[in-house]
Protein backbone atom coordinates (compact mmCIF):
# COMPACT_ATOMS: atom_id res chain seq x y z
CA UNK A 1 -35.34 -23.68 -126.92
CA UNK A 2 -38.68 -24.60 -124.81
CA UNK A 3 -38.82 -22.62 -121.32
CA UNK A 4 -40.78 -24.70 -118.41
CA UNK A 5 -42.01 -23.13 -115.24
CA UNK A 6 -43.90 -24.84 -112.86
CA UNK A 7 -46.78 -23.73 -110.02
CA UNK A 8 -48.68 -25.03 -107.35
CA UNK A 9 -52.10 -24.18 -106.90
CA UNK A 10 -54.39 -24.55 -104.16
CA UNK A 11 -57.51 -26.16 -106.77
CA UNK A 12 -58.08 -29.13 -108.00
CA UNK A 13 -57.04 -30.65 -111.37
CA UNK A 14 -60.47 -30.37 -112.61
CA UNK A 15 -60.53 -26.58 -111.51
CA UNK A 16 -57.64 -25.59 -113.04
CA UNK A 17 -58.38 -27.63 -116.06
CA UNK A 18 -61.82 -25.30 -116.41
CA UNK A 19 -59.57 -22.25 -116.46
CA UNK A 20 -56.71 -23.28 -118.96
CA UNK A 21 -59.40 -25.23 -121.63
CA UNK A 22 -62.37 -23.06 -121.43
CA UNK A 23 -62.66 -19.69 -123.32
CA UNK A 24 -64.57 -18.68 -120.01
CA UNK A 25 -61.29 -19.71 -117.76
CA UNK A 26 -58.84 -17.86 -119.53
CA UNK A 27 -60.73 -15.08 -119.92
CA UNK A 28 -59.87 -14.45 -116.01
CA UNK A 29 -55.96 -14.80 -116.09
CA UNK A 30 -54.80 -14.80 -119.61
CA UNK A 31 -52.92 -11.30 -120.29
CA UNK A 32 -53.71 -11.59 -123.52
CA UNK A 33 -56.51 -12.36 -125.24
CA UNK A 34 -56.20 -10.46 -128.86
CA UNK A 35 -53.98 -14.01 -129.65
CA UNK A 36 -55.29 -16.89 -131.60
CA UNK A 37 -55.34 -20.46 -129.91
CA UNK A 38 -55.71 -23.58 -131.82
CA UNK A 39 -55.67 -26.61 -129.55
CA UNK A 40 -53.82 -29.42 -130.28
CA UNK A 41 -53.69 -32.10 -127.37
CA UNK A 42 -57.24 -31.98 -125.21
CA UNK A 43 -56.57 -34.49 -122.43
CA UNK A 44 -58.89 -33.54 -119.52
CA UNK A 45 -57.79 -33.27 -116.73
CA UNK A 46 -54.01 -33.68 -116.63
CA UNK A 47 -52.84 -32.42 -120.83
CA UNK A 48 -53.09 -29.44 -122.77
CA UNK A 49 -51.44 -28.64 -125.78
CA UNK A 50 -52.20 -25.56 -127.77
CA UNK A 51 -50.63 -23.02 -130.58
CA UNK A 52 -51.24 -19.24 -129.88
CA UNK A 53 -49.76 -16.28 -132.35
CA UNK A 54 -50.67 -13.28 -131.95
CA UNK A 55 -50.33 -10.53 -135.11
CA UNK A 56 -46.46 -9.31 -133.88
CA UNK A 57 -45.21 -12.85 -132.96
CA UNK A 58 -44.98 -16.18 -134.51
CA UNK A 59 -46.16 -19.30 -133.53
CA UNK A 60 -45.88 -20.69 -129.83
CA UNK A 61 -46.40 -23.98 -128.56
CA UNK A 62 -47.78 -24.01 -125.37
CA UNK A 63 -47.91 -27.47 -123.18
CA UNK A 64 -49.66 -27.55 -119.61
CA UNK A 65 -49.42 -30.47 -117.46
CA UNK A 66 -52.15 -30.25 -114.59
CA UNK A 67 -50.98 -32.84 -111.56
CA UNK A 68 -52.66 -33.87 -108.44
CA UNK A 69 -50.44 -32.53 -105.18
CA UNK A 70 -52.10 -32.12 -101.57
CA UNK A 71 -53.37 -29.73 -101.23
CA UNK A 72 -54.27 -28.70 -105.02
CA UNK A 73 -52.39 -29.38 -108.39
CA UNK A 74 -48.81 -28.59 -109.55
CA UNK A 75 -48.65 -26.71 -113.29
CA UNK A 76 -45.99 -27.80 -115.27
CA UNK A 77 -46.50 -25.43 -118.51
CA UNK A 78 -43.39 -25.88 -121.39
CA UNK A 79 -43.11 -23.21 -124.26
CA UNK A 80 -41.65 -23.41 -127.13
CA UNK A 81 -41.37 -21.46 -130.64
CA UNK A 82 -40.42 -23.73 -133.29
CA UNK A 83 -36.72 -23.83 -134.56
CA UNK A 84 -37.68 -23.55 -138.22
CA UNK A 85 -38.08 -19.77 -138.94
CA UNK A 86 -41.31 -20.33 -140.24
CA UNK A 87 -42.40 -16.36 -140.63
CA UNK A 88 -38.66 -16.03 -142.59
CA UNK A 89 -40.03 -18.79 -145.00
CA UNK A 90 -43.00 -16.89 -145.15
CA UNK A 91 -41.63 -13.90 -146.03
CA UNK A 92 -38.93 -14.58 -148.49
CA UNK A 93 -41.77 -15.66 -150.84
CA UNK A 94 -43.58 -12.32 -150.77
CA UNK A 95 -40.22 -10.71 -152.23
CA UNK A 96 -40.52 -13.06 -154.97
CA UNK A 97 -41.81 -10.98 -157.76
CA UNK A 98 -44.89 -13.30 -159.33
């Protein structure tokens, strides 16, 4: 089931596109940089789509939507893990003996 939160920000689209898509711009808000992200939507400035896992959690898709709002740019960011247990899959096939 995909969550979606939404924020307004007092920056411009292009501004808050430099802090979600560059390594530099999440460096200064994202909680959590030990996670791997693999982009896969890069539409500057107003789409981002990326995967992020970290070693304890699976898979996440990760959507932000940058808008244009006076005075600054609304967030619309939709999360999602997939519905196919994936890391289950995974796993049953290491109990397998070979």
């Amino acid at each position: 089931m995909p969550f979606r939160r939404e924020v307004q920000v007092d920056a411009s689209p292009e501004e808050v596109w430099e802090a979600l898509a560059s390594d530099e711009g999440r460096e200064r808000w994202l909680a959590e940089p030990e996670r791997d992200i693999r982009i896969e939507v890069l539409d500057a400035p107003h789409r981002l789509v990326w995967w992020w896992e970290g070693a304890d959690a699976p898979p996440t898709r990760v959507e932000f939507r940058v808008v244009a709002v006076p005075p600054g740019s609304r967030v619309i960011v939709t999360e999602s893990i997939p519905s196919f247990p994936l890391a289950s899959l995974a796993a049953s096939f290491a109990k397998v003996a070979a």
